[in-house]
Protein backbone atom coordinates (compact mmCIF):
# COMPACT_ATOMS: atom_id res chain seq x y z
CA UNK A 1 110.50 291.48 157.83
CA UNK A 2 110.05 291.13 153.84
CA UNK A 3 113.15 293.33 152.68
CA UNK A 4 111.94 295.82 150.12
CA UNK A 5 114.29 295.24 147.50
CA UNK A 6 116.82 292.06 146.39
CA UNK A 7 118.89 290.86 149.08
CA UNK A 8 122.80 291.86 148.44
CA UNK A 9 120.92 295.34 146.86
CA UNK A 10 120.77 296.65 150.62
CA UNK A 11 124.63 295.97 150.81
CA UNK A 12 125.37 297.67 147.12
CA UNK A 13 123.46 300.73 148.62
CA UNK A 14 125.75 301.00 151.69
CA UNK A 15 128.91 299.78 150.09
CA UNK A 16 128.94 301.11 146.72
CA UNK A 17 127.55 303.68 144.47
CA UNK A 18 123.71 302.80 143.36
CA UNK A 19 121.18 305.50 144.21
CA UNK A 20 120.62 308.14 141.74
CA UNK A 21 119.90 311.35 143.27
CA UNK A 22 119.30 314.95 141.11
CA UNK A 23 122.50 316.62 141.75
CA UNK A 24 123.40 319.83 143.38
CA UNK A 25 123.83 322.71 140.72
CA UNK A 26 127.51 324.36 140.58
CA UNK A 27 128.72 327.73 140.14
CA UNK A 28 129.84 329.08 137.10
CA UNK A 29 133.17 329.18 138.23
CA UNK A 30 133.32 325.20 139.56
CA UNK A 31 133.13 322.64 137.10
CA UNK A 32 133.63 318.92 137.72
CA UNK A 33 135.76 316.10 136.27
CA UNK A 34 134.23 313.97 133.72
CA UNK A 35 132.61 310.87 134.92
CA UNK A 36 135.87 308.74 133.64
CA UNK A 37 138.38 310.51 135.18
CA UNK A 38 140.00 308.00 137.90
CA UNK A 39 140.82 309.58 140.75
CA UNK A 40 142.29 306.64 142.71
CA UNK A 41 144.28 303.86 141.62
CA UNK A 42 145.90 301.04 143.03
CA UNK A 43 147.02 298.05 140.27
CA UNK A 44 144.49 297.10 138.09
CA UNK A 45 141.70 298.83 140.54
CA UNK A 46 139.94 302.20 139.45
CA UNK A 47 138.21 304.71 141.08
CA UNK A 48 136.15 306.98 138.90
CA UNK A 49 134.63 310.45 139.58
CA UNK A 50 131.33 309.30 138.36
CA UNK A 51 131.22 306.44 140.64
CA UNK A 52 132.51 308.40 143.66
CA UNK A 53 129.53 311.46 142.98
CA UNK A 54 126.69 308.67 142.86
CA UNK A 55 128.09 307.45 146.63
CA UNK A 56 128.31 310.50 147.57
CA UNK A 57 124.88 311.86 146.30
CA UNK A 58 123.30 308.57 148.06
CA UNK A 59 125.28 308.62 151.48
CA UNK A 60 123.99 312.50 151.43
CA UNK A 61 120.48 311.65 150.53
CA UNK A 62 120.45 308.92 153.25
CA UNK A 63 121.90 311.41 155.94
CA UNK A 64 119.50 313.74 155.18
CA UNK A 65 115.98 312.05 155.77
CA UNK A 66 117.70 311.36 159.26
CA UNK A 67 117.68 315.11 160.14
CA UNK A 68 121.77 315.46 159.04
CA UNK A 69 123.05 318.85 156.89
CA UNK A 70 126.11 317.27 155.43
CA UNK A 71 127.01 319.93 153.37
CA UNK A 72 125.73 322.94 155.60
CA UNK A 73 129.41 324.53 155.23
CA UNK A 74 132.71 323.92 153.28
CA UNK A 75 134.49 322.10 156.58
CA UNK A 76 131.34 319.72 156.97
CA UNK A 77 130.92 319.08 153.65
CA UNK A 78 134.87 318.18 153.00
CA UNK A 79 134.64 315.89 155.84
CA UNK A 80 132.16 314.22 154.55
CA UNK A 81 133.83 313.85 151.34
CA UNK A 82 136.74 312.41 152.72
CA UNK A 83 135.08 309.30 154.14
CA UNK A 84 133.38 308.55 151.19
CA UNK A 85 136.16 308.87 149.20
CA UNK A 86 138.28 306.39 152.06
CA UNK A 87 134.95 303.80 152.03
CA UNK A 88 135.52 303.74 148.03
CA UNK A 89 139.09 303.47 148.06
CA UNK A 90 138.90 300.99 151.24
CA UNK A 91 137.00 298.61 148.54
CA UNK A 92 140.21 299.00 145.99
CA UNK A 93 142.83 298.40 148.39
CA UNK A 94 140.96 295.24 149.75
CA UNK A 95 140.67 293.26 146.56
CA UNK A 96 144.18 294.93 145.47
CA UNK A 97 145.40 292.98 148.88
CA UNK A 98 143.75 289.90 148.00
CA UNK A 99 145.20 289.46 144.73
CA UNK A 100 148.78 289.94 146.28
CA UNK A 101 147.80 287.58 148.53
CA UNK A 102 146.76 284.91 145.90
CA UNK A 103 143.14 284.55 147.57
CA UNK A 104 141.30 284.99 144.29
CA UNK A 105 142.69 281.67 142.64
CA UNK A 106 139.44 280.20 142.97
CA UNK A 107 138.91 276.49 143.97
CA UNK A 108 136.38 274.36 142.26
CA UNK A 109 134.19 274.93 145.67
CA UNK A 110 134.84 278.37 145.79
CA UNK A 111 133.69 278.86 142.36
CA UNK A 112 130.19 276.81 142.96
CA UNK A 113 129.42 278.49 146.28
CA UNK A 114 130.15 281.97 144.01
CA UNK A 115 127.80 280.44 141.48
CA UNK A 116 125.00 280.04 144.18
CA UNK A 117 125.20 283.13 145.36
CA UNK A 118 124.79 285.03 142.06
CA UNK A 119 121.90 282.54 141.24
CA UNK A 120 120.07 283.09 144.52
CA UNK A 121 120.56 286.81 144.03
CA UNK A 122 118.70 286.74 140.55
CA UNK A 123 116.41 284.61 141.80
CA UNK A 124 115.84 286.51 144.29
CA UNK A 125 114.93 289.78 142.20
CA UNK A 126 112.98 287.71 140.01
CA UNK A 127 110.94 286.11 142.65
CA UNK A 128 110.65 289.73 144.80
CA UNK A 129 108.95 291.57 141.37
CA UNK A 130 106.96 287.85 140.48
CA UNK A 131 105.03 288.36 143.78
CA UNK A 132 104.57 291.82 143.63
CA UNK A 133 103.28 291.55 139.92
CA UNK A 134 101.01 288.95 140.91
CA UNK A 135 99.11 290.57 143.55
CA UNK A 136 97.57 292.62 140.82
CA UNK A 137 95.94 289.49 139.66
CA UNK A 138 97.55 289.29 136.28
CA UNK A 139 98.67 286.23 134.64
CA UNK A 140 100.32 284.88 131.32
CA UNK A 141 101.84 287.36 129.02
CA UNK A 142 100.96 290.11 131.18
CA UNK A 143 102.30 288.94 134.34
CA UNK A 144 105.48 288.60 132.68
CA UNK A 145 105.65 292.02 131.09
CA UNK A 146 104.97 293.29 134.85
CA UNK A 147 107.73 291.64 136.14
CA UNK A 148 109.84 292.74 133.33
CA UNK A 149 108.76 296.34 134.24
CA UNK A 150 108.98 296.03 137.49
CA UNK A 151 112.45 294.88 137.30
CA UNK A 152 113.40 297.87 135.09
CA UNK A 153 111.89 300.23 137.59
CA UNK A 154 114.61 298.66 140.23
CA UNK A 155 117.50 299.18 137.49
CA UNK A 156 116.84 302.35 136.43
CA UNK A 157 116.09 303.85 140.22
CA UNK A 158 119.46 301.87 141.26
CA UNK A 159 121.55 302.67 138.36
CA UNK A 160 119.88 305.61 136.07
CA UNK A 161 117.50 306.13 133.48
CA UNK A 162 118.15 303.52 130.34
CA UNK A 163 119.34 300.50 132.32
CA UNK A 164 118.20 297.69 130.64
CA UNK A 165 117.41 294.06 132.46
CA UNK A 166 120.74 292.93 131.37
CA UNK A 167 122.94 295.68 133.18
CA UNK A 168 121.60 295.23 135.71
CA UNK A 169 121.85 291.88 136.13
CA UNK A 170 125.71 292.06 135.23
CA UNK A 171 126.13 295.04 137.99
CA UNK A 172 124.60 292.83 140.15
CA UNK A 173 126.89 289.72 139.76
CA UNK A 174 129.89 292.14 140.41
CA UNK A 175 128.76 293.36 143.14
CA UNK A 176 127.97 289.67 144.79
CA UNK A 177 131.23 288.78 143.31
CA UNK A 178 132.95 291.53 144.91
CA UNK A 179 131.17 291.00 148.14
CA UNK A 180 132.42 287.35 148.21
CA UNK A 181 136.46 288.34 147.27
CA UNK A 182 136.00 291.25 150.09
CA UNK A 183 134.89 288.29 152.82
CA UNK A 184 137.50 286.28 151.86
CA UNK A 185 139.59 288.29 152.51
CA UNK A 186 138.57 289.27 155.66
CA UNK A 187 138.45 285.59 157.08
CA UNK A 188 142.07 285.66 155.72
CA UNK A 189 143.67 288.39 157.52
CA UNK A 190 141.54 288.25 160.41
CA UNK A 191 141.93 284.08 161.38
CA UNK A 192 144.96 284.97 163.96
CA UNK A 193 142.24 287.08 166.14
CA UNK A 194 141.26 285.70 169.24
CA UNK A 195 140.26 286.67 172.75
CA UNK A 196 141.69 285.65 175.92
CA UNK A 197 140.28 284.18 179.36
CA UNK A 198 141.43 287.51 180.97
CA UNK A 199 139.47 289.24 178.59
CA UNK A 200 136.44 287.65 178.48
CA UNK A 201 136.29 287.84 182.72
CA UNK A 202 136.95 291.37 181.92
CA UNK A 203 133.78 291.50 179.68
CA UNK A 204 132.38 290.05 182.30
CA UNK A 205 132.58 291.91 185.43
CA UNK A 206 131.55 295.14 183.40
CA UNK A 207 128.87 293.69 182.11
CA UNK A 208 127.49 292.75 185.14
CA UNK A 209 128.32 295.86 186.95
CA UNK A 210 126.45 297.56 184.23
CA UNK A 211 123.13 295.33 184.29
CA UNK A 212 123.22 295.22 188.23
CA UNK A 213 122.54 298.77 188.08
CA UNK A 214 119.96 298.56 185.58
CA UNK A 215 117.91 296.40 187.30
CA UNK A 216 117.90 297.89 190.44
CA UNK A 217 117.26 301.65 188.87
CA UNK A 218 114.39 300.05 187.09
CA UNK A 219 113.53 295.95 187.73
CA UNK A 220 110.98 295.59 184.92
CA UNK A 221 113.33 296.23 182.78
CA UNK A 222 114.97 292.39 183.11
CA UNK A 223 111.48 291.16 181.67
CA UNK A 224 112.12 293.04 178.40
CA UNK A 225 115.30 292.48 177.95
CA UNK A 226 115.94 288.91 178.99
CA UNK A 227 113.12 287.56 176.86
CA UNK A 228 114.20 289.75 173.92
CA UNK A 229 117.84 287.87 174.51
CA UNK A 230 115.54 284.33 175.18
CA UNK A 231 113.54 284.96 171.35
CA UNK A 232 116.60 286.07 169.36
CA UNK A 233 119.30 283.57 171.51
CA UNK A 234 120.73 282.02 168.21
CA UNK A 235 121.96 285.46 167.23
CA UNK A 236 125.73 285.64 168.08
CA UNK A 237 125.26 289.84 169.35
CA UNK A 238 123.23 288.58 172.25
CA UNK A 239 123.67 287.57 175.55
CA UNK A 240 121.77 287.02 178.44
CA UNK A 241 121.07 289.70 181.47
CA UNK A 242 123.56 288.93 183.90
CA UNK A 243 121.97 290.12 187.26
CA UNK A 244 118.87 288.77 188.38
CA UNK A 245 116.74 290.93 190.37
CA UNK A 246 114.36 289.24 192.83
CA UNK A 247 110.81 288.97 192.49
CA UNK A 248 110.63 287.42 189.43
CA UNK A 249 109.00 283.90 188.27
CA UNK A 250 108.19 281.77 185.34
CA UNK A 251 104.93 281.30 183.74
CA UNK A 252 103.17 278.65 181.25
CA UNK A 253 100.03 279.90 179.33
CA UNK A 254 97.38 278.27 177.39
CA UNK A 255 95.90 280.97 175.24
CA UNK A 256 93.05 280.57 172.82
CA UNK A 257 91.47 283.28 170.77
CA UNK A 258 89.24 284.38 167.88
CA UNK A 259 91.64 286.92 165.18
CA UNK A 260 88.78 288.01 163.63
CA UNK A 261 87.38 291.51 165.33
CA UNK A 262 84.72 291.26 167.72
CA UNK A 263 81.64 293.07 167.05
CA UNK A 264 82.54 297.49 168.10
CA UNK A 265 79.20 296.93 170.15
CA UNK A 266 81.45 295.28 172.49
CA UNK A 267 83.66 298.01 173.07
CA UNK A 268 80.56 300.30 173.15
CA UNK A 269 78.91 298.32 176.26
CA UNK A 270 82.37 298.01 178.18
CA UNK A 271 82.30 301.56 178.31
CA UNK A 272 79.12 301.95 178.94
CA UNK A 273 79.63 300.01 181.74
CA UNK A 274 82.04 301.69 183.07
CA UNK A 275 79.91 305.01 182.98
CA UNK A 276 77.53 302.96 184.80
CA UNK A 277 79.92 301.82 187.49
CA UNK A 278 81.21 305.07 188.26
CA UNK A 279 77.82 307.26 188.27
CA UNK A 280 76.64 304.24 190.72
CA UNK A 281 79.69 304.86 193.02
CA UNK A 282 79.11 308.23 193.19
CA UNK A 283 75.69 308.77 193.51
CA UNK A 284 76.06 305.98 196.34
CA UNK A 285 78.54 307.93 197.87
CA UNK A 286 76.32 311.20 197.93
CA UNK A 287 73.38 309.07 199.63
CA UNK A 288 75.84 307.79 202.25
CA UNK A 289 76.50 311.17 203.73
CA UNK A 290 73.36 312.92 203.19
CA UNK A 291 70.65 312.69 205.42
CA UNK A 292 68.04 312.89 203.06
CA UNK A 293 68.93 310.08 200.36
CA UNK A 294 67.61 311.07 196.71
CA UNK A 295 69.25 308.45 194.58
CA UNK A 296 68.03 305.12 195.42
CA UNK A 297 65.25 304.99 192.02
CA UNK A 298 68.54 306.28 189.78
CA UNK A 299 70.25 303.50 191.63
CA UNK A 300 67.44 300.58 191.12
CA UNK A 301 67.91 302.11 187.49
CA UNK A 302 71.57 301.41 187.38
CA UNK A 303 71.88 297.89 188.49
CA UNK A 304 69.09 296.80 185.87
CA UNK A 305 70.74 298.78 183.28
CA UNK A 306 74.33 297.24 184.33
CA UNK A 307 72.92 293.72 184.26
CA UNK A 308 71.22 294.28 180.99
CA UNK A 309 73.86 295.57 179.36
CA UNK A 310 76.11 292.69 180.83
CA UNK A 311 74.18 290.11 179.32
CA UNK A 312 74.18 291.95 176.48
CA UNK A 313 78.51 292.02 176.39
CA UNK A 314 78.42 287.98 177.45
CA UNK A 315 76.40 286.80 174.55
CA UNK A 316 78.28 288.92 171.83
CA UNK A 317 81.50 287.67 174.04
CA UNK A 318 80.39 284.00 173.88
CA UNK A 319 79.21 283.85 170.34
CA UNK A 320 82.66 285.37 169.36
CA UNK A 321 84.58 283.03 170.94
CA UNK A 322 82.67 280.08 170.75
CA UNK A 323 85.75 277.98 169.21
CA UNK A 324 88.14 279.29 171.30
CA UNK A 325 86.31 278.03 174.28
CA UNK A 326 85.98 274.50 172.96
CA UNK A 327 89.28 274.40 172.33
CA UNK A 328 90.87 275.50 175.29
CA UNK A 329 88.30 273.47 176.91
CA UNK A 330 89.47 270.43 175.49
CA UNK A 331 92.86 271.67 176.33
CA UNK A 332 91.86 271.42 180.46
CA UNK A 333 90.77 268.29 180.11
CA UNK A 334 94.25 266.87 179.36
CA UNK A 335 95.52 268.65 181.92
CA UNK A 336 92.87 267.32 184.15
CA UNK A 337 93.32 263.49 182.71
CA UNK A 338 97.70 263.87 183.95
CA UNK A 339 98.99 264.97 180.36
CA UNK A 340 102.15 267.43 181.08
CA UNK A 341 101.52 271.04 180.85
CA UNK A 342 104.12 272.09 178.51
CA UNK A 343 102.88 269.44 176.24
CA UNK A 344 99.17 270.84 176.14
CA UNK A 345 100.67 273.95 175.79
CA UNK A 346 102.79 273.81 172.60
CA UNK A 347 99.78 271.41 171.44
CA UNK A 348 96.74 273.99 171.91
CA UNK A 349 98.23 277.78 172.60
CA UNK A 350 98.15 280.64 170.34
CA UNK A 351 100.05 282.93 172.21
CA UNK A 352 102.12 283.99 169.35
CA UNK A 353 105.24 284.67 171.62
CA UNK A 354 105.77 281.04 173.15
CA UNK A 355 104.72 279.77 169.88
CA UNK A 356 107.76 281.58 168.29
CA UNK A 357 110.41 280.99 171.07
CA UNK A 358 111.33 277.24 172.31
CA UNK A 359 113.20 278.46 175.36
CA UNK A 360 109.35 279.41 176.37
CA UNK A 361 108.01 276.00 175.54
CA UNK A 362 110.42 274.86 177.37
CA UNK A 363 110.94 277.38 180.64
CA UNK A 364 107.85 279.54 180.53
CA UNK A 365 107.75 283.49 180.34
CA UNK A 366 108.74 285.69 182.99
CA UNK A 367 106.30 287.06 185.33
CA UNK A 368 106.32 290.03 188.16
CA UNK A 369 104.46 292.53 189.79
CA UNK A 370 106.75 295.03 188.30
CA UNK A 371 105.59 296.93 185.08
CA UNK A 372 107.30 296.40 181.96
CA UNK A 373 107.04 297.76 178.24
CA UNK A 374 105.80 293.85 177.57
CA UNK A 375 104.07 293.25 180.43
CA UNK A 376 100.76 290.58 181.26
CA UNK A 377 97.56 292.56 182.18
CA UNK A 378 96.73 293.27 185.33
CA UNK A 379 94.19 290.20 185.42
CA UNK A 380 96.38 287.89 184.43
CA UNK A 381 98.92 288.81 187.16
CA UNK A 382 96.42 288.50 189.85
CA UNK A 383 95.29 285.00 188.62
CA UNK A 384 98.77 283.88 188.58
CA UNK A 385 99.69 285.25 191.96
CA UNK A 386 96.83 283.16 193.20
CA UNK A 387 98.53 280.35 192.50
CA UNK A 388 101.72 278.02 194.24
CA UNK A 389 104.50 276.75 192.33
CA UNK A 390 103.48 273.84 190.10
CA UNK A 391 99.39 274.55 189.93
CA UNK A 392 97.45 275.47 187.04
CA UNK A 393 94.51 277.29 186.70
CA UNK A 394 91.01 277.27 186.19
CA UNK A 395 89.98 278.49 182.41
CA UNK A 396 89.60 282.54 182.92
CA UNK A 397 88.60 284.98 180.07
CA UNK A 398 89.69 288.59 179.50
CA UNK A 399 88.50 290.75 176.57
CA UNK A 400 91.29 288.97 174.98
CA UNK A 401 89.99 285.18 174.90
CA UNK A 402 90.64 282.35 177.08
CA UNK A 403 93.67 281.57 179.53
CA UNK A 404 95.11 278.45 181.93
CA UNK A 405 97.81 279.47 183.59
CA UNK A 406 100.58 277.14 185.05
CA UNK A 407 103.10 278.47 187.79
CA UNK A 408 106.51 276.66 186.92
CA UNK A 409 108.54 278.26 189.38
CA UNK A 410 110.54 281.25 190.95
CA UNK A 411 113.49 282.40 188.70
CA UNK A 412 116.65 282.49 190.59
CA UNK A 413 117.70 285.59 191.94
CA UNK A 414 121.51 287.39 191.65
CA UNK A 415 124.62 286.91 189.56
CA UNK A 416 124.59 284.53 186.06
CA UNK A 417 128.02 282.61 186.69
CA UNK A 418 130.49 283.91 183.45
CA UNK A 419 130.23 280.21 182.31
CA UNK A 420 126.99 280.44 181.53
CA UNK A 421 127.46 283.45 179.54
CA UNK A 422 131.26 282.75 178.18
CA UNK A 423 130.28 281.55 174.48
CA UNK A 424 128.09 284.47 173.97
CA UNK A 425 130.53 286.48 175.82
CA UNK A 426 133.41 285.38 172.84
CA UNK A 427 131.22 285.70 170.04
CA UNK A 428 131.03 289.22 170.76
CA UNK A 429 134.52 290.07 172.21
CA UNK A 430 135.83 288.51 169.17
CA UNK A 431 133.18 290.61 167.04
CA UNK A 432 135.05 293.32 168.15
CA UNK A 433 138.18 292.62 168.16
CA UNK A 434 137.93 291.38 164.19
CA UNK A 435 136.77 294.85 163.62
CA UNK A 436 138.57 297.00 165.28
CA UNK A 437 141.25 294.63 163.38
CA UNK A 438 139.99 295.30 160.32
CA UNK A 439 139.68 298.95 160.79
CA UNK A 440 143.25 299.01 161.36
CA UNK A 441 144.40 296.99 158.13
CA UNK A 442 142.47 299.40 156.33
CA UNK A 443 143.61 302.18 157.86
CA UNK A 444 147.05 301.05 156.92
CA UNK A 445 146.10 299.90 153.40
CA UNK A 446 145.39 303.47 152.48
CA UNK A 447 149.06 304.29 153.12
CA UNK A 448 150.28 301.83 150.95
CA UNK A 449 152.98 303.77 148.41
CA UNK A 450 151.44 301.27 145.56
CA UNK A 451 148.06 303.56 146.29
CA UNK A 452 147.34 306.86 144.12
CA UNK A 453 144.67 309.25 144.56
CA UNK A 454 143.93 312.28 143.54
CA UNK A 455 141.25 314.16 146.55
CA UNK A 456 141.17 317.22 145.00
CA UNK A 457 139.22 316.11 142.01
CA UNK A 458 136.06 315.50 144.50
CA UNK A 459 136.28 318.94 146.07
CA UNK A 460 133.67 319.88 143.59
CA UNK A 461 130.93 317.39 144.56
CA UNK A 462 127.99 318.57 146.66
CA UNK A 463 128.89 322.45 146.45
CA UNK A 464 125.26 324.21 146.31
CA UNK A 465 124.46 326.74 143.84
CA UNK A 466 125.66 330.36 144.92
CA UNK A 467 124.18 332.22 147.74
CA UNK A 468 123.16 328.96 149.17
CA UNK A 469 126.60 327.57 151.19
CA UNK A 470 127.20 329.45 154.02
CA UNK A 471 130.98 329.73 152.30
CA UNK A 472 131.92 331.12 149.10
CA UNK A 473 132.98 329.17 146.28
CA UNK A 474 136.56 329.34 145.08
């Protein structure tokens, strides 16, 4: 998915203090510190009020489009306070611990990679507005001054009213910068984590406890979620389903199409159809138990109306995919000639899905009779239950386009061994375990006796106007 905005911006949102939101009004009798005034302080790391109320405003803001009252009474709204104020401070204790650990001494690599980072970044906000601008067909001069406004827009939405280019740009390469000192340390506290044998069998036997029980409560469920894990194997969160229900098999497909809409008359003469079909049944039915049959000139009527239509549907059917039957046609005659399946496959199909995934190319989809959220229709199940293991089909059409199927095999039934699942298994014990680790450190880094902070001083963000807290305002 295109992000909307520069890359590292979605981090600033979360981490820092960059959307600009009209603030609450305040009693007469509350009045808050000036933006400057630090209210935490650790070495040469500072806190300000000003940057704390912009977190807080946006954190608020984001909590409330999901449905969340943060600061529905004093005890919520304090809460809330408090871990803003300890995600803030979090970020000054971090790169207060790095420089006591001597992490920030740069090396010559170090320094490039930081380099690239910063230069992808503003390349990246360039590039984001350039395309933007230019779908409004401008060019020259003017496409320029787009992107220059554009780019403002971002600033001033991110940062306040009367950014220019050049703040933002310099807010930006802290905040990568900062990003970068923040992972390094992390790496460097975190390197002595690990994860046993013992716990990853652990891991294990729950987790295939737990997706036993899935798939017997509901067995279309291991279609979704298997493939899901089969597209998106390379991420380290994933792993596969670890119980197997029976019943299931893998499938090759050959799928050729037109993307351009067929003409609605289509649509209007399957349904019409239809209509046809069912009046016929039932007037059919009404001459089959009455004595006196009235139907059978509505019924004459029917079957030349069904065929006409029919003919109708086929030739706005065959016109529309005249080039998908050629190819897939062409397609079935390498199969037919002893050319491997797979290989006409990844050659001619446009399923989008097996184009997308190589595990697919490689094993096929998964197939059942059992329904799932992304299931085959109902035709193409009963063509491939037609079939034995390691036969293809004859070309079939569906409203869809044209299909060969090929029936590579049953998949095996039961229990995935742990070996087959161990790497994926430590990737995301070890996950985990880093951050619960890091949770910890930081945890204890906002004890440290080196650390000052004032939380008083932010008592007076977010507190409504009078009459609208459901608590009155010392």
């Amino acid at each position: 998915m295109k992000k909307l905005i520069s890359g590292l911006l979605a981090l600033i949102i979360v981490l820092s203090c960059v959307f600009m939101v009209s603030a609450c009004k305040l009693t007469d009798e509350t009045k808050e510190p000036d933006a400057d005034t630090v209210i935490a302080q650790i070495g040469e790391y500072k806190l300000t009020y000003g940057e704390f109320k912009t977190s807080f405003d946006m954190h608020a803001s984001m909590w409330s489009s999901y449905g969340y009252d943060v600061m529905s009474d004093q005890e919520t709204r304090e809460e809330f306070q408090d871990n803003v104020f300890d995600l803030l401070v979090g970020t000054l204790v971090t790169m207060y611990k790095g420089d006591e650990l001597g992490l920030f001494d740069f090396t010559d690599e170090q320094k490039a990679e930081l380099r690239e980072k910063i230069d992808a970044e503003l390349t990246d906000l360039v590039e984001y507005h350039t395309k933007t601008a230019a779908e409004s067909g401008l060019t020259g001069d003017e496409l320029d001054a787009e992107i220059e406004k554009l780019i403002i827009e971002e600033a001033e939405y991110f940062l306040g009213e009367g950014t220019t280019r050049t703040e933002y740009e310099e807010y930006l390469k802290k905040a990568v910068t900062e990003d970068y000192k923040i992972n390094i340390v992390k790496e460097a506290v975190l390197k002595d984590v690990t994860v046993s044998d013992d716990d990853i069998q652990t891991w294990y036997e729950a987790t295939l406890e737990s997706d036993k029980q899935a798939v017997e409560e509901n067995p279309g469920c291991y279609k979704d979620d298997q493939e899901q894990f089969e597209m998106y194997t390379d991420n380290s969160s994933t792993y596969p389903v670890l119980y197997v229900p029976s019943g299931y098999y893998r499938v090759m497909h050959i799928f050729t199409t037109n993307t351009e809409d067929i003409d609605a008359d289509y649509s209007d003469l399957s349904k019409e159809l239809v209509e046809l079909t069912n009046e016929y049944g039932r007037l059919s039915i009404e001459d089959a138990t009455s004595e006196t049959p009235k139907n059978t000139e509505r019924l004459a009527e029917i079957v030349n109306e069904y065929k006409e239509k029919k003919a109708k549907m086929d030739k706005i059917f065959s016109e529309h995919y005249a080039g998908a039957k050629k190819k897939i046609e062409e397609a079935y005659a390498k199969l037919e000639s002893g050319e491997d399946f797979a290989d006409v496959m990844v050659e001619y199909t446009e399923d989008a899905d097996i184009i997308a995934c190589e595990i697919f190319k490689e094993k096929g989809m998964l197939i059942s009779r059992y329904e799932s959220e992304t299931d085959w229709s109902d035709e193409i199940k009963d063509k491939f239950f037609a079939l034995s293991e390691g036969q293809y089909s004859e070309i079939f059409t569906d409203d869809n386009g044209y299909h060969i199927l090929y029936y590579v095999g049953p998949e095996p039934m039961g229990s995935k061994p742990v070996d087959e699942i161990r790497e994926a298994a430590l990737k995301d014990l070890l996950e985990t375990a880093r951050t619960e680790e890091w949770d910890k450190l930081i945890s204890e880094w906002l004890n440290l006796e080196e650390l000052w902070t004032d939380v008083e001083l932010i008592r007076s963000c977010g507190v409504p106007t009078t009459g609208t807290d459901n608590t009155s305002v010392s």
